[in-house]
C-alpha atoms as a PDB file:
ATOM      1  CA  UNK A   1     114.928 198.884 179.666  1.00  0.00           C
ATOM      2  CA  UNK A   2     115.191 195.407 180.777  1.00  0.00           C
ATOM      3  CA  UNK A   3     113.590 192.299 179.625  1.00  0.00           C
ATOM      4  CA  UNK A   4     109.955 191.558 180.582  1.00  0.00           C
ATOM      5  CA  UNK A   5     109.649 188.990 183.266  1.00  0.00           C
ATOM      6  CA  UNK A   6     106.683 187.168 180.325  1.00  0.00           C
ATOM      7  CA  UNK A   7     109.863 187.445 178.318  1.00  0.00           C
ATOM      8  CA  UNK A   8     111.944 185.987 180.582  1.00  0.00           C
ATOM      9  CA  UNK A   9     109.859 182.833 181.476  1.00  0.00           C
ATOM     10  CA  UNK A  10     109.414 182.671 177.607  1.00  0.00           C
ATOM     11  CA  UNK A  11     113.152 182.149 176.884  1.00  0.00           C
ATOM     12  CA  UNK A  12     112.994 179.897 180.367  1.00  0.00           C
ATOM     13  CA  UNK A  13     110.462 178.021 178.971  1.00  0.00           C
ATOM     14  CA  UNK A  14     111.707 177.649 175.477  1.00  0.00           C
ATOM     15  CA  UNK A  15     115.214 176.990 176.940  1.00  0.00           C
ATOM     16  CA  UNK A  16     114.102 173.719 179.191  1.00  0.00           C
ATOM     17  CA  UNK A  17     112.200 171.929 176.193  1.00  0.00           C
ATOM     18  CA  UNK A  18     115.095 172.904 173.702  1.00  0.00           C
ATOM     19  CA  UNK A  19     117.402 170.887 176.298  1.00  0.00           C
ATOM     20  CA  UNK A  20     115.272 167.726 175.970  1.00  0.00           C
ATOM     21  CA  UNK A  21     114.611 168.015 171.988  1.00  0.00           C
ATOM     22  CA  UNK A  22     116.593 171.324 170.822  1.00  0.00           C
ATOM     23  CA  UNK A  23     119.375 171.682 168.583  1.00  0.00           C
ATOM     24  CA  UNK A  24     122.839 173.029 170.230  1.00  0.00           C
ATOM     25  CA  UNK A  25     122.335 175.728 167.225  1.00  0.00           C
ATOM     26  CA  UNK A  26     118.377 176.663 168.636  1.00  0.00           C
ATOM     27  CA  UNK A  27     119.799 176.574 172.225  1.00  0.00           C
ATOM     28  CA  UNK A  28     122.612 178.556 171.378  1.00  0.00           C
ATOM     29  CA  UNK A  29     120.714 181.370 169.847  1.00  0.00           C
ATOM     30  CA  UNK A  30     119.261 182.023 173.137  1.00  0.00           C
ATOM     31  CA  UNK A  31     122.466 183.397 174.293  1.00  0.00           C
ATOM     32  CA  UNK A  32     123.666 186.955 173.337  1.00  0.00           C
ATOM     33  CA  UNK A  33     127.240 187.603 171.895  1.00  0.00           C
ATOM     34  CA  UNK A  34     129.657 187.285 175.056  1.00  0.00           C
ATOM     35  CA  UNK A  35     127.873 185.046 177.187  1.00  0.00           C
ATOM     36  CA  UNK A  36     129.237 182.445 179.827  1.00  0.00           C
ATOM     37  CA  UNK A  37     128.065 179.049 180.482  1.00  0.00           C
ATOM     38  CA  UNK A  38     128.835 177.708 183.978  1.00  0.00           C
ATOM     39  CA  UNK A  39     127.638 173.518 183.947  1.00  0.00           C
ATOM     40  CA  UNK A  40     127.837 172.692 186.596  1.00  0.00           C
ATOM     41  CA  UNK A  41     128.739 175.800 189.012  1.00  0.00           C
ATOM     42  CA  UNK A  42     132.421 175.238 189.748  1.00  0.00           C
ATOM     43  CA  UNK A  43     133.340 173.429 186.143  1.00  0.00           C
ATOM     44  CA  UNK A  44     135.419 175.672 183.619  1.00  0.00           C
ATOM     45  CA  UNK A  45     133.036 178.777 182.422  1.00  0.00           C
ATOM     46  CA  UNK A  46     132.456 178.576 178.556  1.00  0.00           C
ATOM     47  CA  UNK A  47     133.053 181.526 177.318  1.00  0.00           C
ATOM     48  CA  UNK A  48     132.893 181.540 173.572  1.00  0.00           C
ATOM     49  CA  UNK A  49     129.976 180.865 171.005  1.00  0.00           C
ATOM     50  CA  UNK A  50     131.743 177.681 169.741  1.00  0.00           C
ATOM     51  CA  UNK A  51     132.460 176.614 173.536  1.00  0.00           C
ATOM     52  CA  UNK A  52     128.631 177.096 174.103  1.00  0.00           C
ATOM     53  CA  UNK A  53     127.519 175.677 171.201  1.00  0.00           C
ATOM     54  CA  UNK A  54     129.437 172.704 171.583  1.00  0.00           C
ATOM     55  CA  UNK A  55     128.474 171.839 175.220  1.00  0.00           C
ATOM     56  CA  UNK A  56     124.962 171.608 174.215  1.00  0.00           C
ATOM     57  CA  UNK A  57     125.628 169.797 170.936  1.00  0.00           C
ATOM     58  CA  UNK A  58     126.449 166.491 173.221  1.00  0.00           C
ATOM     59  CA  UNK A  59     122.122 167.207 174.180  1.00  0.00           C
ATOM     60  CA  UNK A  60     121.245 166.125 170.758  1.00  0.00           C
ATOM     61  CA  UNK A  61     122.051 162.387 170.462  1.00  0.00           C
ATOM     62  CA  UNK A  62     120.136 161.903 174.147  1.00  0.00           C
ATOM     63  CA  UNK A  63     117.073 160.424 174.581  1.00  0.00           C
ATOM     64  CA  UNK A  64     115.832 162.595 176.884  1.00  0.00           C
ATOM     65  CA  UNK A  65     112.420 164.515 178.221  1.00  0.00           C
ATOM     66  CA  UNK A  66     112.347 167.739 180.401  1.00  0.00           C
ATOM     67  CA  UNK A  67     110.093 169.755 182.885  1.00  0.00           C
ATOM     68  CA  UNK A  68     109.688 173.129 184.368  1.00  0.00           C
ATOM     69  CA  UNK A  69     109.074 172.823 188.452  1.00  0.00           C
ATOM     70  CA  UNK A  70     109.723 175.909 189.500  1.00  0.00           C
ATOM     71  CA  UNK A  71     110.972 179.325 188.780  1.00  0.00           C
ATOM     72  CA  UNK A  72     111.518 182.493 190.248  1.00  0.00           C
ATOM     73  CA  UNK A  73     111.998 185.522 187.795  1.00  0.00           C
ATOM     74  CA  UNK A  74     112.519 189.064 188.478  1.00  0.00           C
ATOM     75  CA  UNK A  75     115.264 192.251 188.159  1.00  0.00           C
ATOM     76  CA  UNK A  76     116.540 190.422 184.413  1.00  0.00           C
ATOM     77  CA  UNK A  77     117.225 187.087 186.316  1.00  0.00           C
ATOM     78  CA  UNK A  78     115.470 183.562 186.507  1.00  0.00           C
ATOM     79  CA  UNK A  79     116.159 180.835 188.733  1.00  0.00           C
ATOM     80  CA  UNK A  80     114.641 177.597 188.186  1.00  0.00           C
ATOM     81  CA  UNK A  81     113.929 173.973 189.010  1.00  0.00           C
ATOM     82  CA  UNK A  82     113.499 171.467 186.459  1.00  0.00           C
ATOM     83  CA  UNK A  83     113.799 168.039 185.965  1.00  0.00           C
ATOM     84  CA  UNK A  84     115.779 165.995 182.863  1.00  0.00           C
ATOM     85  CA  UNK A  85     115.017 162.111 182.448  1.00  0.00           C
ATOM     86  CA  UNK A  86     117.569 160.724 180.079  1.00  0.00           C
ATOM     87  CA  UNK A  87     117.263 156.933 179.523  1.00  0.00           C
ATOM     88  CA  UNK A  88     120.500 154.900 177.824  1.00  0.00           C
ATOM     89  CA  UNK A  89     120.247 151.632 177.433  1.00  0.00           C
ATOM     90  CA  UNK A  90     117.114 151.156 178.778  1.00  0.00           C
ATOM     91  CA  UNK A  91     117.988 152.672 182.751  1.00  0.00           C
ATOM     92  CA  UNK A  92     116.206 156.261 183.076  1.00  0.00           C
ATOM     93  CA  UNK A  93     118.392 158.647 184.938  1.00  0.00           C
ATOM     94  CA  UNK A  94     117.282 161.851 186.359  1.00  0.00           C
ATOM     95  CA  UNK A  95     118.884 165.240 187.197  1.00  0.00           C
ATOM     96  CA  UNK A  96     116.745 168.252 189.009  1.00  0.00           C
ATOM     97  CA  UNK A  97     119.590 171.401 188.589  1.00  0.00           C
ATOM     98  CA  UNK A  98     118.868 174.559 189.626  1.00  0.00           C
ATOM     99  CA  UNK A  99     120.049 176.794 186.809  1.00  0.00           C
ATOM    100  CA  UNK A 100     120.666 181.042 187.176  1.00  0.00           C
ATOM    101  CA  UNK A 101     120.319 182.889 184.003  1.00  0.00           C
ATOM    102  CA  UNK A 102     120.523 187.045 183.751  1.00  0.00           C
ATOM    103  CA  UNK A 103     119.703 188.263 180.549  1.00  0.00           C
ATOM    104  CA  UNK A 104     119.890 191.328 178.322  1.00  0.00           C
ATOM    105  CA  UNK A 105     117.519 193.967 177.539  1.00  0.00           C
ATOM    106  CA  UNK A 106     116.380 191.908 174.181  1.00  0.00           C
ATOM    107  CA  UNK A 107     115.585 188.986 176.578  1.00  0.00           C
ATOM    108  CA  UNK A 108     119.267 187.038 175.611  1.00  0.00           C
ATOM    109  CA  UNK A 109     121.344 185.081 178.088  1.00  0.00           C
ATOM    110  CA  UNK A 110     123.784 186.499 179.012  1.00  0.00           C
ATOM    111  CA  UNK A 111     125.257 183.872 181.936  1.00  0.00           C
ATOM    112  CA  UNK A 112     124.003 180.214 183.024  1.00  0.00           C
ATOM    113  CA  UNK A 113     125.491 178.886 186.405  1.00  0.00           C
ATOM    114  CA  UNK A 114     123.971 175.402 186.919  1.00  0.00           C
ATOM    115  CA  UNK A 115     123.475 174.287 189.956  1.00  0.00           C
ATOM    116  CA  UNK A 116     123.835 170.545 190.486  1.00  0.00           C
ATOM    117  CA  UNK A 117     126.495 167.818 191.179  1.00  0.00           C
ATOM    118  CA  UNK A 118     127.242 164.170 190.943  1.00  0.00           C
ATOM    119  CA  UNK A 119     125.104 162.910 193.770  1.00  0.00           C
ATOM    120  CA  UNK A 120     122.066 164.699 192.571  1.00  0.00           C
ATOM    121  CA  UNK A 121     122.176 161.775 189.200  1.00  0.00           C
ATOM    122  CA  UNK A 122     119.675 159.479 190.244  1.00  0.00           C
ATOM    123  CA  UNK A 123     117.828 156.467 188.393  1.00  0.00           C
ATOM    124  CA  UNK A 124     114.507 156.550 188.033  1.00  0.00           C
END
């Protein structure tokens, strides 16, 4: 049986405020055994735990504060729209990706394909 849509946008939920003030190891545990990590769609597809894990430990020294907009959840997939304000040395920079996860029956990750690229980096 696949994951509840509630348990879907729980993990969504959980996933987007554990970007802005998670640890890679708390982000990482959202992701079953085997998953891929695609950031942005058309980089190189992590593939390991330790590939994973490291990609989002470069999150944790960020200043940075995130938002749901908008998300669409349904047949073990979410897409959504949120927003990440990072501010370094006092300029604010914000990125709106659209990120696709599908997920397991126990409501793990099982892929994340980002959607975003350089020209969506704006200041703010």
């Amino acid at each position: 049986m696949a994951a509840s849509e509630e348990r879907i946008r729980e993990v969504v939920e959980r996933y987007v405020a554990l970007v802005a003030t998670g640890s890679a190891d708390e982000i990482a545990d959202l992701y079953a055994e085997g998953a891929t990590v695609e950031d942005p769609v058309g980089s190189e597809v992590l593939t390991s735990r330790e590939q994973i894990h490291g990609f989002y430990a470069t999150l944790e020294v960020l200043d940075q504060e995130t938002r749901l907009i908008e998300a669409r959840i349904t047949g073990g997939e979410a897409a959504f729209l949120f927003e990440v304000r990072t501010t370094s040395d006092g300029v604010t920079y914000s990125l709106s990706p659209i990120d696709v996860m599908t997920f397991d029956d126990d409501g793990l990750v099982t892929s994340m394909r980002a959607f975003w690229g350089p020209g969506d980096l704006g200041t703010a």
